[in-house]
C-alpha atoms as a PDB file:
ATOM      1  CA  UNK A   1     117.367  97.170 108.313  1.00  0.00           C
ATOM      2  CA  UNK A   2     114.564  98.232 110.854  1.00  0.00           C
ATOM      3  CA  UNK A   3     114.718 101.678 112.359  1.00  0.00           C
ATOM      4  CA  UNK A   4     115.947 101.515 116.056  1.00  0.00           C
ATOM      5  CA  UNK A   5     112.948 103.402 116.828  1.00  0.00           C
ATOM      6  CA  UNK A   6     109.746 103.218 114.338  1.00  0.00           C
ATOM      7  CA  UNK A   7     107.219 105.294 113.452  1.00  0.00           C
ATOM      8  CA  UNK A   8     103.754 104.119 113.175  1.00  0.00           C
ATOM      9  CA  UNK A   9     100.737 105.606 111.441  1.00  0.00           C
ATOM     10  CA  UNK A  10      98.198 106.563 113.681  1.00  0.00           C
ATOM     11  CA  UNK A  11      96.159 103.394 113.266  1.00  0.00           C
ATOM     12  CA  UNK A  12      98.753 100.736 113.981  1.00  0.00           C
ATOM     13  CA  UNK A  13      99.474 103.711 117.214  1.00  0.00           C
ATOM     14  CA  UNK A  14      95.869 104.047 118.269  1.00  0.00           C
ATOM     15  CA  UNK A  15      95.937  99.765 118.444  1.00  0.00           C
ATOM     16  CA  UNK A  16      99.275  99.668 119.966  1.00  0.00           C
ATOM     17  CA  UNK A  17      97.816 102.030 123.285  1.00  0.00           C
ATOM     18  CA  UNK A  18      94.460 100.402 122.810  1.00  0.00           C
ATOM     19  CA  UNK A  19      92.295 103.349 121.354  1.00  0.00           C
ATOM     20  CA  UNK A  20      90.425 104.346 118.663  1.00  0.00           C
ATOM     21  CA  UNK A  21      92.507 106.081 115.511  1.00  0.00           C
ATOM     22  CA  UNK A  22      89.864 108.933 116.321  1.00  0.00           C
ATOM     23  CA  UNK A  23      91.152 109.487 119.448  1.00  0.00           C
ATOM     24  CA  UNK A  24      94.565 110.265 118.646  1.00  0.00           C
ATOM     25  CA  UNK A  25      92.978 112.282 116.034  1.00  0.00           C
ATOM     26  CA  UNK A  26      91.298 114.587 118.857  1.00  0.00           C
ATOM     27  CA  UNK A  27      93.788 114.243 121.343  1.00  0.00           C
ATOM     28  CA  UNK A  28      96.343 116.050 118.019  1.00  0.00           C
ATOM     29  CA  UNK A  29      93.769 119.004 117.968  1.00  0.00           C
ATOM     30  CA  UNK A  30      93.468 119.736 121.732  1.00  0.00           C
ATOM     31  CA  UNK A  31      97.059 119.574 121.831  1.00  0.00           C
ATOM     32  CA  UNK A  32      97.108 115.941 124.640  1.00  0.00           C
ATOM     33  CA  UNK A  33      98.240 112.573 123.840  1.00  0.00           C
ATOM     34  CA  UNK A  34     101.520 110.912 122.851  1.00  0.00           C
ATOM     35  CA  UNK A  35     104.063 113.459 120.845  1.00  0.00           C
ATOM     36  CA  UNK A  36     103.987 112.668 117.634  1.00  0.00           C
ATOM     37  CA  UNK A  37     105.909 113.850 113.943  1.00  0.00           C
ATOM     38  CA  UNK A  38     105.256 115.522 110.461  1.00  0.00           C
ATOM     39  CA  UNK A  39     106.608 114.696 107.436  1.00  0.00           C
ATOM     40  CA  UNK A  40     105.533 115.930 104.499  1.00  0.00           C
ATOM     41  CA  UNK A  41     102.001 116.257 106.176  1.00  0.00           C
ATOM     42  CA  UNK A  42     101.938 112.918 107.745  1.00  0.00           C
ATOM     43  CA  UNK A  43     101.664 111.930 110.964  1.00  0.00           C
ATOM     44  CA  UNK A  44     103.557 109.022 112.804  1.00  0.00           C
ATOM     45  CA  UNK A  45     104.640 108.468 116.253  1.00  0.00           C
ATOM     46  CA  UNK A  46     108.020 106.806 117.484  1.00  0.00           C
ATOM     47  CA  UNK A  47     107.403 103.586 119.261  1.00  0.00           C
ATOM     48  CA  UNK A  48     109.678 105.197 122.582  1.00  0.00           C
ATOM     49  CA  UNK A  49     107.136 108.757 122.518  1.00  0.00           C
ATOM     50  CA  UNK A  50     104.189 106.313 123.013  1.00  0.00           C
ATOM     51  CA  UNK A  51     106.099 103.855 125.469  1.00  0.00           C
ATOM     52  CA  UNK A  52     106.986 107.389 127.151  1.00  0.00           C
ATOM     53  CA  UNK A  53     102.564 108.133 126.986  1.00  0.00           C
ATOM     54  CA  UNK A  54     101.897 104.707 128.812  1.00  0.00           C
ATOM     55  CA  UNK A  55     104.376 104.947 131.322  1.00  0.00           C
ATOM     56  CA  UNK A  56     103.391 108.596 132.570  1.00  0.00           C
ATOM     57  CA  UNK A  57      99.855 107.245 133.118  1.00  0.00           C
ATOM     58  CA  UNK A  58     101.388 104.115 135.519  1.00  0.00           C
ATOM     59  CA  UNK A  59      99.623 104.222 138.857  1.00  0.00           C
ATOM     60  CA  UNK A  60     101.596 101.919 141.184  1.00  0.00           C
ATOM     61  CA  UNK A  61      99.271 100.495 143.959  1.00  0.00           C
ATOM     62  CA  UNK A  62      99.520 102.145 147.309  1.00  0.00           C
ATOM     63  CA  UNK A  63      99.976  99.383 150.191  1.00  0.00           C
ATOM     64  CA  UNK A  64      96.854 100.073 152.952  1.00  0.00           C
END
């Protein structure tokens, strides 16, 4: 049974939001990017915390 909300490593992450895995990397130390968890010294994100990253960066078109 698949978790209603998966984690990723930080590689299949950094592909799913189209960056580098060294980005996320930096974005972890300077404290930006998506949220992300811990366990047992690993790092993951949930699927919904980097949905929740690309939709705070949505710019909807402003009619002229």
């Amino acid at each position: 049974m698949k978790p209603a909300d998966p984690l990723l490593p930080p590689n299949e992450a950094a592909e799913y939001i189209a960056r580098k895995e060294t980005t996320m990397t930096w974005w972890r130390h300077v404290g930006r990017g998506p949220s992300y968890v811990k366990i047992e010294g690993r790092v993951f994100y949930r699927l919904s915390a980097l949905d929740t990253f690309l939709a705070a960066g949505t710019v909807e078109p402003v009619a002229a």
